[in-house]
C-alpha atoms as a PDB file:
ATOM      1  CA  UNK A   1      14.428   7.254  -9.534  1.00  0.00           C
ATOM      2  CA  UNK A   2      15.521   5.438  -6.375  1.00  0.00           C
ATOM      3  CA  UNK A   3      13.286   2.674  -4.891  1.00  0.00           C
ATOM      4  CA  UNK A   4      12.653   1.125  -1.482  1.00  0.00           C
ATOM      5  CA  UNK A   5      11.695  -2.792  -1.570  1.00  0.00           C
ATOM      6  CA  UNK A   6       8.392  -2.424   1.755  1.00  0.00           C
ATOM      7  CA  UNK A   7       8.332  -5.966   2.604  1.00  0.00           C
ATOM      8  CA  UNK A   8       5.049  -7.213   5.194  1.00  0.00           C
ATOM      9  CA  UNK A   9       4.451 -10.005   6.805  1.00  0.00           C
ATOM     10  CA  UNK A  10       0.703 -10.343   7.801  1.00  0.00           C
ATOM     11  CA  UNK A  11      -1.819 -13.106   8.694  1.00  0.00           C
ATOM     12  CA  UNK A  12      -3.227 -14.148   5.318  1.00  0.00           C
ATOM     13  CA  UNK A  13      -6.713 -12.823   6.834  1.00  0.00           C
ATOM     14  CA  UNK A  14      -5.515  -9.048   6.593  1.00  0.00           C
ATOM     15  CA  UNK A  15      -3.854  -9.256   3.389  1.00  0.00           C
ATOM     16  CA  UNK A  16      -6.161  -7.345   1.187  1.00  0.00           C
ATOM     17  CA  UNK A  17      -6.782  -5.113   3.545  1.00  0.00           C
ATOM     18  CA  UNK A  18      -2.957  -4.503   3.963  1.00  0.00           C
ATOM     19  CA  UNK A  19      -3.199  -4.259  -0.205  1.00  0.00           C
ATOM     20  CA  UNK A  20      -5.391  -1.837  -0.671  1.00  0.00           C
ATOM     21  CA  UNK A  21      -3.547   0.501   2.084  1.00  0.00           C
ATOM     22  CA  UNK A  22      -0.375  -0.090   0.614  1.00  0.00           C
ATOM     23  CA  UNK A  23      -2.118   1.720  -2.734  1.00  0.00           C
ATOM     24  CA  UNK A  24      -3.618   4.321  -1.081  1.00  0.00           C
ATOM     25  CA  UNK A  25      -0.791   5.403   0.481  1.00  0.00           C
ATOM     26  CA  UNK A  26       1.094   5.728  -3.142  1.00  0.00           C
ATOM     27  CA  UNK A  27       2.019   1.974  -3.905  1.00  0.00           C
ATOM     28  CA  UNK A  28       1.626   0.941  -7.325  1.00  0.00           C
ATOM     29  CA  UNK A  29       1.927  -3.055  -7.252  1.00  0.00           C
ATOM     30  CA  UNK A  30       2.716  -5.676  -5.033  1.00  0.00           C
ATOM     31  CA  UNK A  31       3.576  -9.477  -5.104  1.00  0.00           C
ATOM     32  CA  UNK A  32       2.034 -11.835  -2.309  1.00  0.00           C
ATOM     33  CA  UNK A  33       3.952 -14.838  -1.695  1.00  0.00           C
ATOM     34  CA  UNK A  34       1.570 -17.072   0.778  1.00  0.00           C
ATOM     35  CA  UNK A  35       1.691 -19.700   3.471  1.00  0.00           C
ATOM     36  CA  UNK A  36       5.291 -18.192   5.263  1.00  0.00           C
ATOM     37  CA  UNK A  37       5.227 -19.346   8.663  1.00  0.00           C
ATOM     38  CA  UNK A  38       6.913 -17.883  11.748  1.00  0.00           C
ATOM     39  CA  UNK A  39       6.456 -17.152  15.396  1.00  0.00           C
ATOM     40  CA  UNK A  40       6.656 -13.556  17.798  1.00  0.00           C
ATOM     41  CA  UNK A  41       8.032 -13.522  20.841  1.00  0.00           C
ATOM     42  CA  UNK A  42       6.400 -16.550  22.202  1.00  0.00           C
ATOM     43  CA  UNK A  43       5.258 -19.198  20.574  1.00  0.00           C
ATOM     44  CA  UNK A  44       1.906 -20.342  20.857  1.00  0.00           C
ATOM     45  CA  UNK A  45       1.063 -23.434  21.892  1.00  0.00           C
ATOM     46  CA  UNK A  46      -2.071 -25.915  21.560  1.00  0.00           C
ATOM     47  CA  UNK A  47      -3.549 -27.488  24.411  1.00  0.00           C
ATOM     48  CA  UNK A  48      -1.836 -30.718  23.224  1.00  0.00           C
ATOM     49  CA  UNK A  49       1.128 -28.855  23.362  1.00  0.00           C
ATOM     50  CA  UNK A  50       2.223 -28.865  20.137  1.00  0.00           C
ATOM     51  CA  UNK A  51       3.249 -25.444  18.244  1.00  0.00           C
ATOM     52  CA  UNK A  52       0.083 -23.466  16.474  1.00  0.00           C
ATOM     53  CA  UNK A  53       1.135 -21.688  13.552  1.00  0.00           C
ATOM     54  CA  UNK A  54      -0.819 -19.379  11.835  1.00  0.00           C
ATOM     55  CA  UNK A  55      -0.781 -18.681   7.963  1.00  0.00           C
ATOM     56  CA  UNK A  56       1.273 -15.788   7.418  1.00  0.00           C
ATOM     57  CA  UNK A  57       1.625 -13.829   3.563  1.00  0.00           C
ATOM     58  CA  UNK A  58       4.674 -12.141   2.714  1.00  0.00           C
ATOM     59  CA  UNK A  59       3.542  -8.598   0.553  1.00  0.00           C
ATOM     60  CA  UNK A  60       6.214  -6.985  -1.567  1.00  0.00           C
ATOM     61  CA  UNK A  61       5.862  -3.530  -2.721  1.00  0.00           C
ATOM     62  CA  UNK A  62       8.588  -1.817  -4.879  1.00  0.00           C
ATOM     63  CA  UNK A  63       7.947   2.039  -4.150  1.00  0.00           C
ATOM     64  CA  UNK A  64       9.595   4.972  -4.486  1.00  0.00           C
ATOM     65  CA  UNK A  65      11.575   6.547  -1.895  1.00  0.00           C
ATOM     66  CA  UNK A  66       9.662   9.504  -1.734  1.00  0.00           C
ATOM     67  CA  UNK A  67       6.575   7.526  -0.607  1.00  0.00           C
ATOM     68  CA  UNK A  68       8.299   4.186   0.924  1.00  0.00           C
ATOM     69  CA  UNK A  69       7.508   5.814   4.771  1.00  0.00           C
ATOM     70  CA  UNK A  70       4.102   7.158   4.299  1.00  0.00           C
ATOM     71  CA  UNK A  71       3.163   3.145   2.840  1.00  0.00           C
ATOM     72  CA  UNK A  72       5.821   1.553   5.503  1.00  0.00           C
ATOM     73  CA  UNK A  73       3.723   4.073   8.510  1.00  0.00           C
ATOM     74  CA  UNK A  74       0.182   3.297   6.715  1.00  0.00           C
ATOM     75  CA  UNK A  75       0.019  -0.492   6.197  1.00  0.00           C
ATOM     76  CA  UNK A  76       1.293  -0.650  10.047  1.00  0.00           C
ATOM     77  CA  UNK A  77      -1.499   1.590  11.210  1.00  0.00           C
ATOM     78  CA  UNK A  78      -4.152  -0.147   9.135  1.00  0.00           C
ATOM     79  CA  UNK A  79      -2.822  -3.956  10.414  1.00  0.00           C
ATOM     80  CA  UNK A  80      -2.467  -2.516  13.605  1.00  0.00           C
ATOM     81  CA  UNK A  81       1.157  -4.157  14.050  1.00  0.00           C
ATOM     82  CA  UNK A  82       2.579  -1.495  16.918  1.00  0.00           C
ATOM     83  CA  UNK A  83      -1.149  -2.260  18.979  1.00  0.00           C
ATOM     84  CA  UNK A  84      -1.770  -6.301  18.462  1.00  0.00           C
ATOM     85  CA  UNK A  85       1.293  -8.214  18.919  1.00  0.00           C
ATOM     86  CA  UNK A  86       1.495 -11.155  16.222  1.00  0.00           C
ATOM     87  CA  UNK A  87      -0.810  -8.668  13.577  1.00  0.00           C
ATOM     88  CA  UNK A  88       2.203  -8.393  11.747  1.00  0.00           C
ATOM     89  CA  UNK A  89       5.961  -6.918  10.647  1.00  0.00           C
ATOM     90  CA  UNK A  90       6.898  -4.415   7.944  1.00  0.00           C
ATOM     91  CA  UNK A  91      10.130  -3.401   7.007  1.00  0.00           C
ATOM     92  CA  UNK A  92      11.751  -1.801   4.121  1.00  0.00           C
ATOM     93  CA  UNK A  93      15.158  -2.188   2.265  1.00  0.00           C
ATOM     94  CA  UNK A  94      17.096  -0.476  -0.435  1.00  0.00           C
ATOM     95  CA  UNK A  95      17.278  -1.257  -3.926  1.00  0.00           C
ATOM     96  CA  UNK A  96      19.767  -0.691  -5.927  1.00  0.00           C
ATOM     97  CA  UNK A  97      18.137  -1.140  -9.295  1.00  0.00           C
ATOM     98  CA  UNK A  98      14.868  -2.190 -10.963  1.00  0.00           C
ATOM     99  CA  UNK A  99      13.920  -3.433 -14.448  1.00  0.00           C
ATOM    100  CA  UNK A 100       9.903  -4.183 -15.283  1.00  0.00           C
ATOM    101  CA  UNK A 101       8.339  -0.758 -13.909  1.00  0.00           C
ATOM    102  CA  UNK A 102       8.017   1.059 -17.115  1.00  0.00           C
ATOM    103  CA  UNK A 103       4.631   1.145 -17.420  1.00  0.00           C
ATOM    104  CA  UNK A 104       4.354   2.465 -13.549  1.00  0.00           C
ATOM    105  CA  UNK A 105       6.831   4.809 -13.741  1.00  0.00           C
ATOM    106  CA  UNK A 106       4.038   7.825 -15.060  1.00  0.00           C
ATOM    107  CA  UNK A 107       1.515   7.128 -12.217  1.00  0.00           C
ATOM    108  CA  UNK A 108       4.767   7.180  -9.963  1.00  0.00           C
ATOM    109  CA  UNK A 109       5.960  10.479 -11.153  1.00  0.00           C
ATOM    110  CA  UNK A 110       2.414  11.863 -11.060  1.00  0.00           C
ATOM    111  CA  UNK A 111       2.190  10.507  -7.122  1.00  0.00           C
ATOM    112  CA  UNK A 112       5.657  11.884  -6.024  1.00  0.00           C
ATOM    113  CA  UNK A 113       5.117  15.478  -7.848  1.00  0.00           C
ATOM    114  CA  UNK A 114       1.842  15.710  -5.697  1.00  0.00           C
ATOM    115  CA  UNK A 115       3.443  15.028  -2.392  1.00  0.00           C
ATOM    116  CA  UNK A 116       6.718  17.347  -2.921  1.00  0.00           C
END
């Protein structure tokens, strides 16, 4: 099996939300590392002017290739990232091998054989 590594980077408001589409669209697990910060385009400022920040979580979904698109395409629809700028970012990356997913492999077999 080859895997794609969906990473998303979403205001810590939307991240269940961004969870649970992840799964329906065929992801098995994820890992949420919170309070990342960053800034868009253009920062946004206070009226003080100082820099406002909000609190950003970084999801991480191992998935298979089969399905990485249809969860990459999903999770952006559901946070809306293409219609609000600053909802959030998704991206995926290859990777090159995996240890730990034993016990997900079956229910990832059993969601790729569906979709082929």
């Amino acid at each position: 099996m080859h895997f794609k590594l969906i990473i998303a980077l979403v205001d810590d408001a939307n991240t269940k939300e961004i969870m649970r589409a992840a799964r329906e669209a065929g992801a098995t697990g994820s890992t949420v590392i919170g309070s990342a910060r960053g800034e868009g385009l253009s920062p946004k400022k206070t009226f003080f002017g100082l820099n406002l920040e909000s609190q950003r979580d970084m999801l991480m979904f191992i998935v298979e290739e089969h399905l990485s698109r249809e969860v990459l395409e999903h999770i952006a629809a559901v946070g809306g990232f293409d219609e609000s700028p600053g909802s959030g970012l998704a991206f995926q990356l290859d990777v090159d091998d995996a240890i730990g997913l034993k016990s997900q492999i079956k229910s990832i077999v059993d969601e790729v054989e569906d979709n082929l």
